[in-house]
Protein backbone atom coordinates (compact mmCIF):
# COMPACT_ATOMS: atom_id res chain seq x y z
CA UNK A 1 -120.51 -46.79 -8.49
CA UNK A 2 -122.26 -44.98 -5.47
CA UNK A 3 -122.31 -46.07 -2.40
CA UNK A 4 -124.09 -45.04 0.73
CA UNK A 5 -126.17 -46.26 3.36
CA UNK A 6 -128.55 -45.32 5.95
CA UNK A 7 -127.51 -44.16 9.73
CA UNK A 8 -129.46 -43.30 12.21
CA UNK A 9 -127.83 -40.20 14.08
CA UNK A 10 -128.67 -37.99 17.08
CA UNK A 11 -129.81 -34.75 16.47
CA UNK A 12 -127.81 -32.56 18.74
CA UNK A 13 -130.68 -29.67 18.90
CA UNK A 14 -133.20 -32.14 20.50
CA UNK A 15 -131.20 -35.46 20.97
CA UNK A 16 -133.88 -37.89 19.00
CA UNK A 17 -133.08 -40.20 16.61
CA UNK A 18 -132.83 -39.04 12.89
CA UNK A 19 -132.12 -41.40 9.61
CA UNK A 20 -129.48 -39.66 7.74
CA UNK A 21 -127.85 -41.81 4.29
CA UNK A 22 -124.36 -41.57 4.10
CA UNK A 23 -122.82 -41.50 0.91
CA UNK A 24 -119.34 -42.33 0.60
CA UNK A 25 -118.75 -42.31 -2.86
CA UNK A 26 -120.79 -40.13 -4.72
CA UNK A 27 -120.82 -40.89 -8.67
CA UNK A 28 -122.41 -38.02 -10.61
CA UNK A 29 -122.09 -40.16 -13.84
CA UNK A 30 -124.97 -42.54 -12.55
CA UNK A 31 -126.60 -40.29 -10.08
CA UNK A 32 -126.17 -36.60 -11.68
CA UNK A 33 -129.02 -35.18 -9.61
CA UNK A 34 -126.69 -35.66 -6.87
CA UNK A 35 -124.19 -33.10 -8.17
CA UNK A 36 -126.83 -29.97 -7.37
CA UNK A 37 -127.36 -31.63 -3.96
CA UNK A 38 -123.46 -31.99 -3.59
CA UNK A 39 -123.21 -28.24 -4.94
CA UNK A 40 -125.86 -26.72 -2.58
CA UNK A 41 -124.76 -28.66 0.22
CA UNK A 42 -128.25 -30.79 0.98
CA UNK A 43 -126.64 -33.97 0.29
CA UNK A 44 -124.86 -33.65 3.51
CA UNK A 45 -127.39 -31.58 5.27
CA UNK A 46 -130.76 -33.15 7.21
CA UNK A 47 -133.65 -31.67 8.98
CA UNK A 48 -134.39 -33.20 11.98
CA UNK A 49 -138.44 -34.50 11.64
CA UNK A 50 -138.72 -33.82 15.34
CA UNK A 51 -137.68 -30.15 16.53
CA UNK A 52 -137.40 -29.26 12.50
CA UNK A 53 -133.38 -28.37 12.89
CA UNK A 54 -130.94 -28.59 10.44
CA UNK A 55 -127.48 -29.80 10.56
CA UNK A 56 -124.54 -30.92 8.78
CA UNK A 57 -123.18 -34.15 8.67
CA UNK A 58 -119.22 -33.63 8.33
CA UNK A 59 -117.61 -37.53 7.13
CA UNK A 60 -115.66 -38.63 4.22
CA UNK A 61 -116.66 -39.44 0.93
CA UNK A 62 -115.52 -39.93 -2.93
CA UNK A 63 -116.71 -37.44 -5.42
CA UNK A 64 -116.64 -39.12 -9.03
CA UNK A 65 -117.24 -37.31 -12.35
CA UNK A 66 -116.44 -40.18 -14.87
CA UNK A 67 -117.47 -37.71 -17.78
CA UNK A 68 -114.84 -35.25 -16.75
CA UNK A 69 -112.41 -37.56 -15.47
CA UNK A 70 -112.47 -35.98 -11.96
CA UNK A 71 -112.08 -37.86 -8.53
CA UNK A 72 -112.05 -35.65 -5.52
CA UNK A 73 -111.85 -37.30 -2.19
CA UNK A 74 -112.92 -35.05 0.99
CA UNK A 75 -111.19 -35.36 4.50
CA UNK A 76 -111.73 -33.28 7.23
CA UNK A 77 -108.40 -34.48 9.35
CA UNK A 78 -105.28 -33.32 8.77
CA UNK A 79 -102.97 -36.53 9.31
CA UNK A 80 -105.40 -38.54 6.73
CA UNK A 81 -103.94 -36.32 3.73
CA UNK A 82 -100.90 -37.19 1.48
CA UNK A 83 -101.36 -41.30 1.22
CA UNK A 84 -99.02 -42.50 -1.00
CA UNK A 85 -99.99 -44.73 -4.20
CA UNK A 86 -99.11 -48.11 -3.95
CA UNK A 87 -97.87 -50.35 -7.03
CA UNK A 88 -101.14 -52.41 -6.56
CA UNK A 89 -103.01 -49.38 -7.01
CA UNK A 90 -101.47 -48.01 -9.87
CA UNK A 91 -101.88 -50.44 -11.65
CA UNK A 92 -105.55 -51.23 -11.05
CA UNK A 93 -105.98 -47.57 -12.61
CA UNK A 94 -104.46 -48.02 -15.53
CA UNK A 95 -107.04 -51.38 -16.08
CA UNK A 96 -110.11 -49.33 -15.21
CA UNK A 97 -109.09 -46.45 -17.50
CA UNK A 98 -108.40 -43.59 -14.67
CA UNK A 99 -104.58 -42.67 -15.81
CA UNK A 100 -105.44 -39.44 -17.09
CA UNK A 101 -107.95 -38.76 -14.07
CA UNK A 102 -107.19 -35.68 -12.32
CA UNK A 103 -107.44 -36.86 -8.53
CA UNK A 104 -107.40 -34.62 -5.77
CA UNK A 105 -107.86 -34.55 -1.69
CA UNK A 106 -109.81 -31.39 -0.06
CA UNK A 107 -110.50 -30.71 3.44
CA UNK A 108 -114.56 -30.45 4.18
CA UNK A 109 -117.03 -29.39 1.24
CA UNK A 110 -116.03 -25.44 0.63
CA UNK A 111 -112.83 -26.79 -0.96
CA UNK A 112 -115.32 -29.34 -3.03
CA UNK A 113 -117.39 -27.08 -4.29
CA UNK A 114 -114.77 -25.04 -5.37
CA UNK A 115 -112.66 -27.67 -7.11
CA UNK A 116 -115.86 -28.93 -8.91
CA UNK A 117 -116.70 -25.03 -10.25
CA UNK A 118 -112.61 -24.85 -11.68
CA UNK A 119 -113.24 -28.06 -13.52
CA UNK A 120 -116.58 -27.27 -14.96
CA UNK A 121 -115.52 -23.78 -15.74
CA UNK A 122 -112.57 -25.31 -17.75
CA UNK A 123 -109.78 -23.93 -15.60
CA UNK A 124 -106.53 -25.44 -14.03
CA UNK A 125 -106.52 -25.44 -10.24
CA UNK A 126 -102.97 -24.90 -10.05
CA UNK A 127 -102.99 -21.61 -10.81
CA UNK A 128 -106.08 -20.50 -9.19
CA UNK A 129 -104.30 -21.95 -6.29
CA UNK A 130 -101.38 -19.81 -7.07
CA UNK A 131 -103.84 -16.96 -7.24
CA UNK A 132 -105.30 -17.24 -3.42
CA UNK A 133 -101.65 -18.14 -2.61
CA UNK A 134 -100.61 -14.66 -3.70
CA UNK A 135 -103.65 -12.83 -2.59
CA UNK A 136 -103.47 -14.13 0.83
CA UNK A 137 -99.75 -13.97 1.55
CA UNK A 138 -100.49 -10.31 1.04
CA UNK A 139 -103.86 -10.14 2.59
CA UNK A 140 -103.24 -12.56 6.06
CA UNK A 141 -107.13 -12.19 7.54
CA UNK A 142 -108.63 -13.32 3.72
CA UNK A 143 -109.69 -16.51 2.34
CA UNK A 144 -110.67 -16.69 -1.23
CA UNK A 145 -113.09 -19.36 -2.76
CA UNK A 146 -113.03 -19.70 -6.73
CA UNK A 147 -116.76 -19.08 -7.50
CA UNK A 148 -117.46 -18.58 -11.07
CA UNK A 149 -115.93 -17.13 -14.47
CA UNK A 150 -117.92 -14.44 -16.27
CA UNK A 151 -116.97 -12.84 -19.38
CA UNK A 152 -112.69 -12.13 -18.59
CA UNK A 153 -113.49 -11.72 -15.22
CA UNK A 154 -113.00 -14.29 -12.02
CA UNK A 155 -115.14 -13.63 -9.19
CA UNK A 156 -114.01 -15.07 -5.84
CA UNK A 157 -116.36 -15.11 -2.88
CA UNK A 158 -114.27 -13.70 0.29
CA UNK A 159 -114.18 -14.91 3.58
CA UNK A 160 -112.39 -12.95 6.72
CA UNK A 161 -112.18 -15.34 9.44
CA UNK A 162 -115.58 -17.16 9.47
CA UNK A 163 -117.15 -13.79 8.12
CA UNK A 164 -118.51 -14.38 4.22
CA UNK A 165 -118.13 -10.89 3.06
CA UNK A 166 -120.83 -9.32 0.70
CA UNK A 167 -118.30 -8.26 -2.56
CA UNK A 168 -116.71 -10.96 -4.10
CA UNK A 169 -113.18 -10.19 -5.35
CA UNK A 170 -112.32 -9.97 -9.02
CA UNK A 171 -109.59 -10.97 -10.87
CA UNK A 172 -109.21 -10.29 -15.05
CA UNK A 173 -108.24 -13.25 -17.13
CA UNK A 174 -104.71 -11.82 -17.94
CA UNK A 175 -103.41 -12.57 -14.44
CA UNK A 176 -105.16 -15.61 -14.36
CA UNK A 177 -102.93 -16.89 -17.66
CA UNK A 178 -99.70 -15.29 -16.03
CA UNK A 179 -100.71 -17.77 -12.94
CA UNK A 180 -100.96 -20.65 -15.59
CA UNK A 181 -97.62 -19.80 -16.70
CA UNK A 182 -95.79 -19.99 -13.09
CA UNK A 183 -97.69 -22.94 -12.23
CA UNK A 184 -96.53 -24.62 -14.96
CA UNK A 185 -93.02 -24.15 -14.62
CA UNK A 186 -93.40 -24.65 -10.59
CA UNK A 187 -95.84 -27.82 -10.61
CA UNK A 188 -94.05 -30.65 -8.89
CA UNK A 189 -94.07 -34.07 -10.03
CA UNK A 190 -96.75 -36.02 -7.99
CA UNK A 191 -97.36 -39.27 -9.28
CA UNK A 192 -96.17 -40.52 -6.29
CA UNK A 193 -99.99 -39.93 -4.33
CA UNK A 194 -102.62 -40.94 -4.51
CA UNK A 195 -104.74 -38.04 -4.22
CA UNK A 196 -103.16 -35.00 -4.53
CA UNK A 197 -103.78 -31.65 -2.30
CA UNK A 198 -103.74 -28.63 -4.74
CA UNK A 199 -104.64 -25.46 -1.57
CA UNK A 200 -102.54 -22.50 -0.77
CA UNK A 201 -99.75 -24.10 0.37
CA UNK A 202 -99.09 -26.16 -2.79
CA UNK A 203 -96.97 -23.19 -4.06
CA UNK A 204 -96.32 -21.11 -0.83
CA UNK A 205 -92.47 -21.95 -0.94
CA UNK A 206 -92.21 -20.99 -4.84
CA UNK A 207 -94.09 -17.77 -4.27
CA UNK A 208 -92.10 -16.76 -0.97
CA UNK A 209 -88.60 -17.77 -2.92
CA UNK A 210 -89.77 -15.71 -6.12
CA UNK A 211 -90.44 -12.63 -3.68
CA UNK A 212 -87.46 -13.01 -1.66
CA UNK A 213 -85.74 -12.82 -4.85
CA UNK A 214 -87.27 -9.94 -6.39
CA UNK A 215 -86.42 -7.78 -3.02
CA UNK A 216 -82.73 -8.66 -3.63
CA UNK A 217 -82.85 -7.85 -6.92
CA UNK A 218 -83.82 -4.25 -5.71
């Protein structure tokens, strides 16, 4: 289900009282009109009725694609990542059907957006993750986001620092399978959470030991 609820917050432009409705689990199976709003950002945005200021409202909530078998939960502190699963739990997914869901934690709605785009696009975010891994062990100042797929090509938007750069970077489908390959072979066994955190740092160990390796080699 959905659920959410109506708060009445402050606007920090003009300090008035605005109504705002949370929505801490957001199910796109009963509500899909909310996935363009979750996609675009208004569902967490407002404009203040008062000085006509917009904000965003940064909490945490429960992204649910029943369709797609897709839970993504979003946090935006570091110490609330990596709960573990609990028997209880387990097993109350296995009676409502979720085994097979993929279930994953992101910090703040970039890293939503972007996991929502790899699922619909029909790609595995382990190995786009081992993609920005590479790219931005070798380019420090860059952040890649996974935007869209056209043709054989992946287009990344680019960030450098808070600065979203005009050229998204492109990657060709061939290194996108070699990524699928290593990400296979590296992909730990994670049952053990409940949500699991698939970033840049998922692989940063493999990739650094596979580099340190090569240079030896040489």
């Amino acid at each position: 289900m959905s659920l959410f609820k109506e708060e009445h917050l402050e606007c920090p432009f003009c300090h008035q009282d605005v109504p705002f409705i949370l929505h801490h689990s957001i199910n796109v199976g009963i509500h899909p009109e909310h996935k363009a709003k979750v996609l675009d950002n208004t569902l967490f945005r407002y404009q203040c009725p008062h000085c006509k200021q917009t904000d965003e409202v940064c909490y945490p909530t429960l992204y649910h694609d029943p369709e797609n078998e897709i839970m993504i939960q979003v946090l935006w502190r570091e110490e609330d990542f990596g709960q573990p699963m609990d028997k209880e739990l387990q097993s109350l997914i296995e009676v409502m059907g979720q085994k097979n869901y993929r279930r994953r934690e992101v910090f703040g709605y970039c890293e939503l957006v972007e996991k929502i785009r790899i699922f619909d696009t029909g790609l595995d975010d382990f190995a786009i993750s081992l993609l920005k891994t590479l790219h931005e062990i070798q380019n420090q100042e860059m952040q890649l986001f996974f935007h869209e797929k056209t043709g054989k090509e992946l287009c990344f938007i680019q960030f450098k620092g808070d600065e979203l750069l005009p050229e998204c970077f492109i990657l060709d489908e061939s290194a996108y399978e070699t990524a699928l390959e290593y990400a296979k072979k590296w992909q730990k066994h994670h049952e053990f959470y409940e949500y699991l955190r698939v970033d840049e740092s998922y692989f940063y160990d493999d990739v650094m030991r596979a580099l340190q390796q090569e240079i030896s080699r040489k």
